[in-house]
N, C-alpha and C. Protein backbone atom coordinates (compact mmCIF):
# COMPACT_ATOMS: atom_id res chain seq x y z
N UNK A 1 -55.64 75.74 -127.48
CA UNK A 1 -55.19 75.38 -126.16
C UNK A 1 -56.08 74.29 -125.56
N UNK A 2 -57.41 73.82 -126.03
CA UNK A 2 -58.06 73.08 -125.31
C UNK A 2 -57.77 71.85 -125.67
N UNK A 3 -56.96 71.58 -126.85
CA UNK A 3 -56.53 70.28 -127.19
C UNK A 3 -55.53 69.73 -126.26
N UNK A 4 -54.88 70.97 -126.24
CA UNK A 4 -53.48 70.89 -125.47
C UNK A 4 -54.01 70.80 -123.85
N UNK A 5 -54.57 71.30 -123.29
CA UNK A 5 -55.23 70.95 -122.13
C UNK A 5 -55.23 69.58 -121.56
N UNK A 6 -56.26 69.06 -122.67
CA UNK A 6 -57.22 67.72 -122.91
C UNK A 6 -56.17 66.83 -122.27
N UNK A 7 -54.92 66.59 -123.34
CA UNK A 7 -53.96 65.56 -123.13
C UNK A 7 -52.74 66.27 -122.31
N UNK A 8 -52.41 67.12 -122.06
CA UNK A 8 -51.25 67.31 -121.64
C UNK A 8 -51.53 67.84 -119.91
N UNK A 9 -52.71 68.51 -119.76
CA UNK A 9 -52.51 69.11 -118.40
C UNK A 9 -52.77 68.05 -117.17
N UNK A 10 -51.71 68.65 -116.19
CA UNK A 10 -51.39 69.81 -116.09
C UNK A 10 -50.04 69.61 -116.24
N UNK A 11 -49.64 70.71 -117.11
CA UNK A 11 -48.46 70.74 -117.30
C UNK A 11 -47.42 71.54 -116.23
N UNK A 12 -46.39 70.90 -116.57
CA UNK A 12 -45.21 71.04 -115.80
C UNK A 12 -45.00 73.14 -115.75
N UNK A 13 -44.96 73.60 -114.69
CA UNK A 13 -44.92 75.15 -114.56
C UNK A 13 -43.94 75.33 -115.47
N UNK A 14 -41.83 74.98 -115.39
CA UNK A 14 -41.23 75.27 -116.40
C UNK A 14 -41.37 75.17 -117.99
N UNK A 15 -42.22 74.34 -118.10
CA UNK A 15 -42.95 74.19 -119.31
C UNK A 15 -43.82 75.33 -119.78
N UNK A 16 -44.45 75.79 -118.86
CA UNK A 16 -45.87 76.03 -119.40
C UNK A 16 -45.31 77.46 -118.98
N UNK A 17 -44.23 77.91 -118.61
CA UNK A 17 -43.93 79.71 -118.38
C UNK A 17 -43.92 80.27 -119.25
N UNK A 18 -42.98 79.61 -120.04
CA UNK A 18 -42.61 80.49 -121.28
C UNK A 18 -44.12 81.07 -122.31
N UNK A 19 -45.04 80.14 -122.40
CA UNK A 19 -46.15 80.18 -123.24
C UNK A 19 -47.20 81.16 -122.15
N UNK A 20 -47.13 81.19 -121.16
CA UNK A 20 -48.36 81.79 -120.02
C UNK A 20 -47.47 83.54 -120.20
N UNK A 21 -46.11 83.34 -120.55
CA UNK A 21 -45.48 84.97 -120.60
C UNK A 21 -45.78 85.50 -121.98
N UNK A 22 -45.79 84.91 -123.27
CA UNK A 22 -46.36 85.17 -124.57
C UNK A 22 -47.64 85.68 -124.25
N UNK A 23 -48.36 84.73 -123.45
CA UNK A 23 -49.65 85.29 -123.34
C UNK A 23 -50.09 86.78 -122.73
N UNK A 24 -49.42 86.48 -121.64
CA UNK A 24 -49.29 87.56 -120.98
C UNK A 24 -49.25 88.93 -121.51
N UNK A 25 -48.04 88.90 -122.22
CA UNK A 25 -47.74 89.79 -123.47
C UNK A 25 -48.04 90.68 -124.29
N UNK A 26 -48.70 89.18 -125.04
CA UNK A 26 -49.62 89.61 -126.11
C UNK A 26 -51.21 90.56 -125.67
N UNK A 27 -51.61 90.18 -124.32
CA UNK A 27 -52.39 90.89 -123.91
C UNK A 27 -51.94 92.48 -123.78
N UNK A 28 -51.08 92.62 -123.01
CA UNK A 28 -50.37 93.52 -122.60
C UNK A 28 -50.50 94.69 -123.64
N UNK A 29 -49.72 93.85 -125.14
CA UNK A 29 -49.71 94.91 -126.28
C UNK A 29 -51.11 95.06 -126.85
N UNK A 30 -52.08 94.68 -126.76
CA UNK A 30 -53.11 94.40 -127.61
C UNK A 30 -53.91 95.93 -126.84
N UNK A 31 -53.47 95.15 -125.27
CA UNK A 31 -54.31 96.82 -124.27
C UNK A 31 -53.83 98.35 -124.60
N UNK A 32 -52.50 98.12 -124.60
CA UNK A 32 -51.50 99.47 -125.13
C UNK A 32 -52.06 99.86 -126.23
N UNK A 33 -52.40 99.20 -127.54
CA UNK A 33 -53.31 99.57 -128.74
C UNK A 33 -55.07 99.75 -128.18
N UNK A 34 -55.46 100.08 -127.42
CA UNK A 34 -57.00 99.86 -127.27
C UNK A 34 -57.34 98.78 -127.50
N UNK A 35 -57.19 97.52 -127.72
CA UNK A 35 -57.79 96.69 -127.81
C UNK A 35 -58.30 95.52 -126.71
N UNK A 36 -59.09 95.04 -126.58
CA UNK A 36 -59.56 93.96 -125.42
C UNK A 36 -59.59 92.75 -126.44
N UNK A 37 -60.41 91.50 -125.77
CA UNK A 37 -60.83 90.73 -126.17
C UNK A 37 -61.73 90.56 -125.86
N UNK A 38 -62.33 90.57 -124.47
CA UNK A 38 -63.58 90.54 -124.33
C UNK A 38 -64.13 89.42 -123.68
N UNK A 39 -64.34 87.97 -124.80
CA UNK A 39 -64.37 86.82 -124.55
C UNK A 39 -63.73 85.90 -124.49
N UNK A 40 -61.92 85.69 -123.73
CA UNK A 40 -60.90 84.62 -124.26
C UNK A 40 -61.17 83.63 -123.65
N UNK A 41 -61.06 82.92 -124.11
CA UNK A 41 -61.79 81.34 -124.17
C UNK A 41 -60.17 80.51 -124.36
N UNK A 42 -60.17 79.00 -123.93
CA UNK A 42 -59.36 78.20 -124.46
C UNK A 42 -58.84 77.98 -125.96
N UNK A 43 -60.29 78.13 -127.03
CA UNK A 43 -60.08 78.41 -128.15
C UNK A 43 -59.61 78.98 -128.66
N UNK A 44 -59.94 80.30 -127.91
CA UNK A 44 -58.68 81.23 -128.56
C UNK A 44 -57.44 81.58 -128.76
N UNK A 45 -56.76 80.51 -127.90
CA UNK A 45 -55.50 80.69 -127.94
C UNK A 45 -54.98 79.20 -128.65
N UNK A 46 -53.85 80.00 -129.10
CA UNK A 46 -53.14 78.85 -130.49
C UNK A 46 -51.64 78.61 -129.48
N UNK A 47 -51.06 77.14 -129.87
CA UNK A 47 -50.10 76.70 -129.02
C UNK A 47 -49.57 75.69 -129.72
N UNK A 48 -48.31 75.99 -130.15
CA UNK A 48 -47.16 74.49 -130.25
C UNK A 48 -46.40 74.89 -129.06
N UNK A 49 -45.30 74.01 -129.47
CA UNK A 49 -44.43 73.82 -128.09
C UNK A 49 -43.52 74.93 -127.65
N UNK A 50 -43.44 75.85 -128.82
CA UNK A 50 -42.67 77.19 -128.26
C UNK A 50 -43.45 78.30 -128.82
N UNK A 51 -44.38 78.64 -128.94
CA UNK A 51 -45.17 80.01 -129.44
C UNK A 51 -46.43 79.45 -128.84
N UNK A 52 -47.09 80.56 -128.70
CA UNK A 52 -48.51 80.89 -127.95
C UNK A 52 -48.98 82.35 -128.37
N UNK A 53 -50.41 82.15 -129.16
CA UNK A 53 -50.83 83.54 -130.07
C UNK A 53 -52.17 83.31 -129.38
N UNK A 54 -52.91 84.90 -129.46
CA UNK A 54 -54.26 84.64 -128.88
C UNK A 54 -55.05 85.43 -130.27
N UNK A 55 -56.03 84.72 -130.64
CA UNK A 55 -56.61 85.18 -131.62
C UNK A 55 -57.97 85.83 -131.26
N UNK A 56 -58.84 86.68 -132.06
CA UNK A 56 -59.99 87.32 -131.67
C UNK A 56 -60.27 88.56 -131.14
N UNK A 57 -58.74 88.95 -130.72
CA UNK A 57 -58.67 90.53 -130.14
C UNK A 57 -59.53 91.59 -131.34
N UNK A 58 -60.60 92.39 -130.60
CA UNK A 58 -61.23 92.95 -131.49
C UNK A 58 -62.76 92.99 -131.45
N UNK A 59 -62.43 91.99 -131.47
CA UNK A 59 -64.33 91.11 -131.97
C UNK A 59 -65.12 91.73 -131.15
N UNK A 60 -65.58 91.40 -129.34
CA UNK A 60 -66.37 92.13 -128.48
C UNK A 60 -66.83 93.42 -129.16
N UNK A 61 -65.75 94.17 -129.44
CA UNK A 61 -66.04 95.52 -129.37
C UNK A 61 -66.59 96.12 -130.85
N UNK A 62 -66.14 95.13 -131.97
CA UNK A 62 -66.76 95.33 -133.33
C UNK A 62 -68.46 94.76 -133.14
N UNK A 63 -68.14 93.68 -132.27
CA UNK A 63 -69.59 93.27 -132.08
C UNK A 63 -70.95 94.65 -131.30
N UNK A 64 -69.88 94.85 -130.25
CA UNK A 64 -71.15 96.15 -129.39
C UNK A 64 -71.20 97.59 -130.81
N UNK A 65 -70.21 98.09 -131.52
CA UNK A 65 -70.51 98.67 -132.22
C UNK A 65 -71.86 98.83 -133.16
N UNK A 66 -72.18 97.13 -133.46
CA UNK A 66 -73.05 97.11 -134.32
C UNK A 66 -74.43 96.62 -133.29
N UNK A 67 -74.11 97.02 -131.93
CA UNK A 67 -75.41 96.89 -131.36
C UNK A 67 -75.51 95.22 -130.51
N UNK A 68 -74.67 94.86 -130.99
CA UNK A 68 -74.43 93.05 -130.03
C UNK A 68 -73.98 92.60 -129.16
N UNK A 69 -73.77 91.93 -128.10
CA UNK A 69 -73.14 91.18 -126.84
C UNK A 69 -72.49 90.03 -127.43
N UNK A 70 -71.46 90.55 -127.03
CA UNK A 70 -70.33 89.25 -127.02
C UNK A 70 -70.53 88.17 -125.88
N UNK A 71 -70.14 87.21 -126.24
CA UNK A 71 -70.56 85.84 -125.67
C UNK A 71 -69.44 85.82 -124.32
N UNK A 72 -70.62 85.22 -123.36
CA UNK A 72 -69.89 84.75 -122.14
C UNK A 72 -69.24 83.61 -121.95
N UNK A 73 -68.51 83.59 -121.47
CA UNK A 73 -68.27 81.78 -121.76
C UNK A 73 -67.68 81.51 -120.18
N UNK A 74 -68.11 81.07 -119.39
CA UNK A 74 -67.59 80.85 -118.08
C UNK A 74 -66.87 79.44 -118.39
N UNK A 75 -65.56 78.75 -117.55
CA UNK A 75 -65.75 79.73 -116.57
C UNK A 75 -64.66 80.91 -116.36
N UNK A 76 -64.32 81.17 -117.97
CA UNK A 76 -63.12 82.69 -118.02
C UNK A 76 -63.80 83.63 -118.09
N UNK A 77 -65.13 83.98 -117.77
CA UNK A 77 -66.09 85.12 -117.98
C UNK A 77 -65.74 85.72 -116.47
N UNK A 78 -64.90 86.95 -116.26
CA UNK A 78 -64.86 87.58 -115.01
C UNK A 78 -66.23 88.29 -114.12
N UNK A 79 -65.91 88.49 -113.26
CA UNK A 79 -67.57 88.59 -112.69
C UNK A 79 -68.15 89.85 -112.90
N UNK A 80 -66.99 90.96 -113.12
CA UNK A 80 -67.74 92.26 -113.96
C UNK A 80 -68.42 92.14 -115.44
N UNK A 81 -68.19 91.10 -115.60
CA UNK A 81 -68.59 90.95 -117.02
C UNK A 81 -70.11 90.47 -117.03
N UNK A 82 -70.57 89.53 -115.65
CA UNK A 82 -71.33 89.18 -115.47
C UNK A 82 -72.42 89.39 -114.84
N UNK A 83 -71.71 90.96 -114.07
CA UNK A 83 -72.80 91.94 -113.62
C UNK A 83 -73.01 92.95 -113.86
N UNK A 84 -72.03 93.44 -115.06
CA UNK A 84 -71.99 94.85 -114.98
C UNK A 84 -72.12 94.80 -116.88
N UNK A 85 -71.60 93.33 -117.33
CA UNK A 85 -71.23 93.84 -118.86
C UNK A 85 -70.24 94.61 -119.09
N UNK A 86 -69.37 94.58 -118.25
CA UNK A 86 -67.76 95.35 -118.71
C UNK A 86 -67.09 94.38 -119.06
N UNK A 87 -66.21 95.19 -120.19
CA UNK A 87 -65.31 93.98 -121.04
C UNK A 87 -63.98 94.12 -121.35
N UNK A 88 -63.21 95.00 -120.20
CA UNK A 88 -62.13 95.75 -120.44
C UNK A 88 -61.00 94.91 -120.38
N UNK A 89 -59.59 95.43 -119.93
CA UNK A 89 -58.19 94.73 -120.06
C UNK A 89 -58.53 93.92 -118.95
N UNK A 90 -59.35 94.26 -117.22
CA UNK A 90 -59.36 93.27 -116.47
C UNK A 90 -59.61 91.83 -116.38
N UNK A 91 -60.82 92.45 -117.22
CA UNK A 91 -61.90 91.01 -117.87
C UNK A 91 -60.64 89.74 -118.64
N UNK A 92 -60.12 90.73 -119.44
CA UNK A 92 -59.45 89.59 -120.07
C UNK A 92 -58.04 88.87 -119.13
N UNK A 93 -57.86 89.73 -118.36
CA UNK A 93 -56.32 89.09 -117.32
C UNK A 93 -57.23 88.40 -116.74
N UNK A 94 -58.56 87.89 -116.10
CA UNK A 94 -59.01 87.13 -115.58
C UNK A 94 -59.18 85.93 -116.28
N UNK A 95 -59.40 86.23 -117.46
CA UNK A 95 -59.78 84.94 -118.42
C UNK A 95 -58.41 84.49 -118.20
N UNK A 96 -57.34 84.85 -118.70
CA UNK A 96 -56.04 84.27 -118.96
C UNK A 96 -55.79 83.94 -117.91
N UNK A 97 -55.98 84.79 -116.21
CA UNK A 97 -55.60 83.57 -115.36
C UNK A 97 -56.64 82.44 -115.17
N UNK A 98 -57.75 82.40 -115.61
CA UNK A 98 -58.36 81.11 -115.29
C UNK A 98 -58.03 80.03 -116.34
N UNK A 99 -57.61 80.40 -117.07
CA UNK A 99 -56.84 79.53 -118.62
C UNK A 99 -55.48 79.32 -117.65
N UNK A 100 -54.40 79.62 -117.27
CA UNK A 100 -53.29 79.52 -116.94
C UNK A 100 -53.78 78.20 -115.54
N UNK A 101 -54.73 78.63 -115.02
CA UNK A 101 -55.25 78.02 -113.53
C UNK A 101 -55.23 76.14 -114.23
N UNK A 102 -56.50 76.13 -114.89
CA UNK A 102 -56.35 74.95 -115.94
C UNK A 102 -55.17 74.57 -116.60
N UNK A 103 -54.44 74.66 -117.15
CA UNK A 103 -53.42 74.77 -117.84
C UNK A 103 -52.50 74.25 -116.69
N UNK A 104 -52.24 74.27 -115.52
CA UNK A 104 -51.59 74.27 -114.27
C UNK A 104 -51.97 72.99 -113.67
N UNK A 105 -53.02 73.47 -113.65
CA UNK A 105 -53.81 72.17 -112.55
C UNK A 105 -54.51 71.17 -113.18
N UNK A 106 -54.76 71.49 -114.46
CA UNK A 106 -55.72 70.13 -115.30
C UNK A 106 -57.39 69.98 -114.53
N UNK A 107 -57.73 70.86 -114.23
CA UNK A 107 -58.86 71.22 -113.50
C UNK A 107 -59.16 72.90 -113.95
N UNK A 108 -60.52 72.55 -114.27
CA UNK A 108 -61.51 74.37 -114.67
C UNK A 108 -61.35 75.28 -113.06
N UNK A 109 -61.05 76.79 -113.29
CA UNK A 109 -61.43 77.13 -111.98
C UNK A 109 -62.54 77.29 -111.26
N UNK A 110 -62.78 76.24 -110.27
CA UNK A 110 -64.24 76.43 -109.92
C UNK A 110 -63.88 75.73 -108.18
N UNK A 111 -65.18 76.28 -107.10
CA UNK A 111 -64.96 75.79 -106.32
C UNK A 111 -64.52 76.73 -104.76
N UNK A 112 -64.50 76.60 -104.03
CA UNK A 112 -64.45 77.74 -102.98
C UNK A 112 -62.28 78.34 -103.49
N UNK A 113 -62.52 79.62 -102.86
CA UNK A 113 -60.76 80.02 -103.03
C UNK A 113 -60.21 79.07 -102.40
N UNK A 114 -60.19 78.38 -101.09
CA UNK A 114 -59.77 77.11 -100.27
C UNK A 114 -59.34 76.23 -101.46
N UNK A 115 -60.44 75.86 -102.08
CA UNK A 115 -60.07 74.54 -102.88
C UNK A 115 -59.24 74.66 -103.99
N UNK A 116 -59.08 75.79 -104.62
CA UNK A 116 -58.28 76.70 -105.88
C UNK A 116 -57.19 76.86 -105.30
N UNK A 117 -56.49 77.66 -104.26
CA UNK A 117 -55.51 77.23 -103.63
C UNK A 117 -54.90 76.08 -103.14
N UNK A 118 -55.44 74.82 -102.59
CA UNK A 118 -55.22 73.71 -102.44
C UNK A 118 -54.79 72.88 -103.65
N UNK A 119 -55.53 73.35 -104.72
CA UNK A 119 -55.21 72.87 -106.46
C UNK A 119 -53.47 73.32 -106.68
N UNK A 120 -53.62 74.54 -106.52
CA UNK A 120 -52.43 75.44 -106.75
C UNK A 120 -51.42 75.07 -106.39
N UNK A 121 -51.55 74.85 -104.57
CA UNK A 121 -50.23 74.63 -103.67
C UNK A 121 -49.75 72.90 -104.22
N UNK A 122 -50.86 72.17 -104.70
CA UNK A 122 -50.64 70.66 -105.07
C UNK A 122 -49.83 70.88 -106.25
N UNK A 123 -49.66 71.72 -107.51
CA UNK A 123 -48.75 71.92 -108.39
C UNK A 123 -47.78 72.75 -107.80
N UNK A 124 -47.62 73.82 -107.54
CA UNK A 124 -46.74 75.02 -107.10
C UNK A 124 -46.01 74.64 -106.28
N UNK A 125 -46.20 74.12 -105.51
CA UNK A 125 -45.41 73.82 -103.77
C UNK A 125 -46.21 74.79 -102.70
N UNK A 126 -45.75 74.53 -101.71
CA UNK A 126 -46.41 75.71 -100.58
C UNK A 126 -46.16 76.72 -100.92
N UNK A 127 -44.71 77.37 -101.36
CA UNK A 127 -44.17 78.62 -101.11
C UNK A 127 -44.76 79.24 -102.40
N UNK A 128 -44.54 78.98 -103.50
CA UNK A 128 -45.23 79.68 -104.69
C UNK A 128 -46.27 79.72 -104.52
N UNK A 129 -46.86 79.37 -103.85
CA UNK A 129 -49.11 79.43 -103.96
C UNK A 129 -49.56 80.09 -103.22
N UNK A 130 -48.46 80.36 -102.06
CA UNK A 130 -48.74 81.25 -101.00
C UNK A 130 -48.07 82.55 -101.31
N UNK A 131 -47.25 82.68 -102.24
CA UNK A 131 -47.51 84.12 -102.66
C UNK A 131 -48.03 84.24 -103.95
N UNK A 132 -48.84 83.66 -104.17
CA UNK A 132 -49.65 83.92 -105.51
C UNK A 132 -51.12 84.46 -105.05
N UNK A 133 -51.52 83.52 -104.04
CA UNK A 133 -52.82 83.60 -102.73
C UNK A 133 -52.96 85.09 -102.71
């Protein structure tokens, strides 16, 4: 996805639904099995123009097994992760919306909520950003 980022964002919302709902998804089922990710990163996710796979589900938690910390990677590292070291299903819906945020806006999420919203409502329109807000 970070290739796809690079040159394409921000992409058009009807564009970019269908692939942000795969994602979505795929999280979804991965949690239903116990599984997290932990650390999803741009990298991790794979993208042509109609499929979107997230790879790495697993890893965090094979990693703490054997005694290790999985890597932070801001800025999709949620803030429990960053104070507490929790690495659960939340952690990762945060990563994916700060991947979706980029992906949207062609901009990392960073910056007061004011200015992340202002990003938002500049792609979205008023009315979608204000119930996303």
């Amino acid at each position: 996805m970070d290739v796809a980022i690079r040159h394409y964002a921000p992409a058009a919302v009807e564009n970019a639904l269908p692939l942000i709902v795969q994602l979505a998804d795929g999280l979804d089922t991965a949690h239903a099995w116990g599984l997290t990710h932990g650390a999803l990163h741009l990298r991790d996710v794979f993208v042509t123009p109609e499929l979107a796979r997230i790879t790495g589900l697993g890893v965090v938690q094979a990693l703490e097994q054997v005694g290790l910390r999985g890597p932070l990677r801001r800025p999709y590292t949620a803030p429990e992760q960053l104070s507490s070291n929790e690495w659960g299903p939340a952690a990762d819906r945060f990563a994916l919306a700060a991947i979706v945020y980029e992906l949207l806006t062609g901009h990392r999420a960073a910056g007061t909520p004011e200015q992340l919203t202002e990003r938002l409502v500049a792609v979205l329109g008023t009315r979608r950003a204000t119930r996303l807000a």
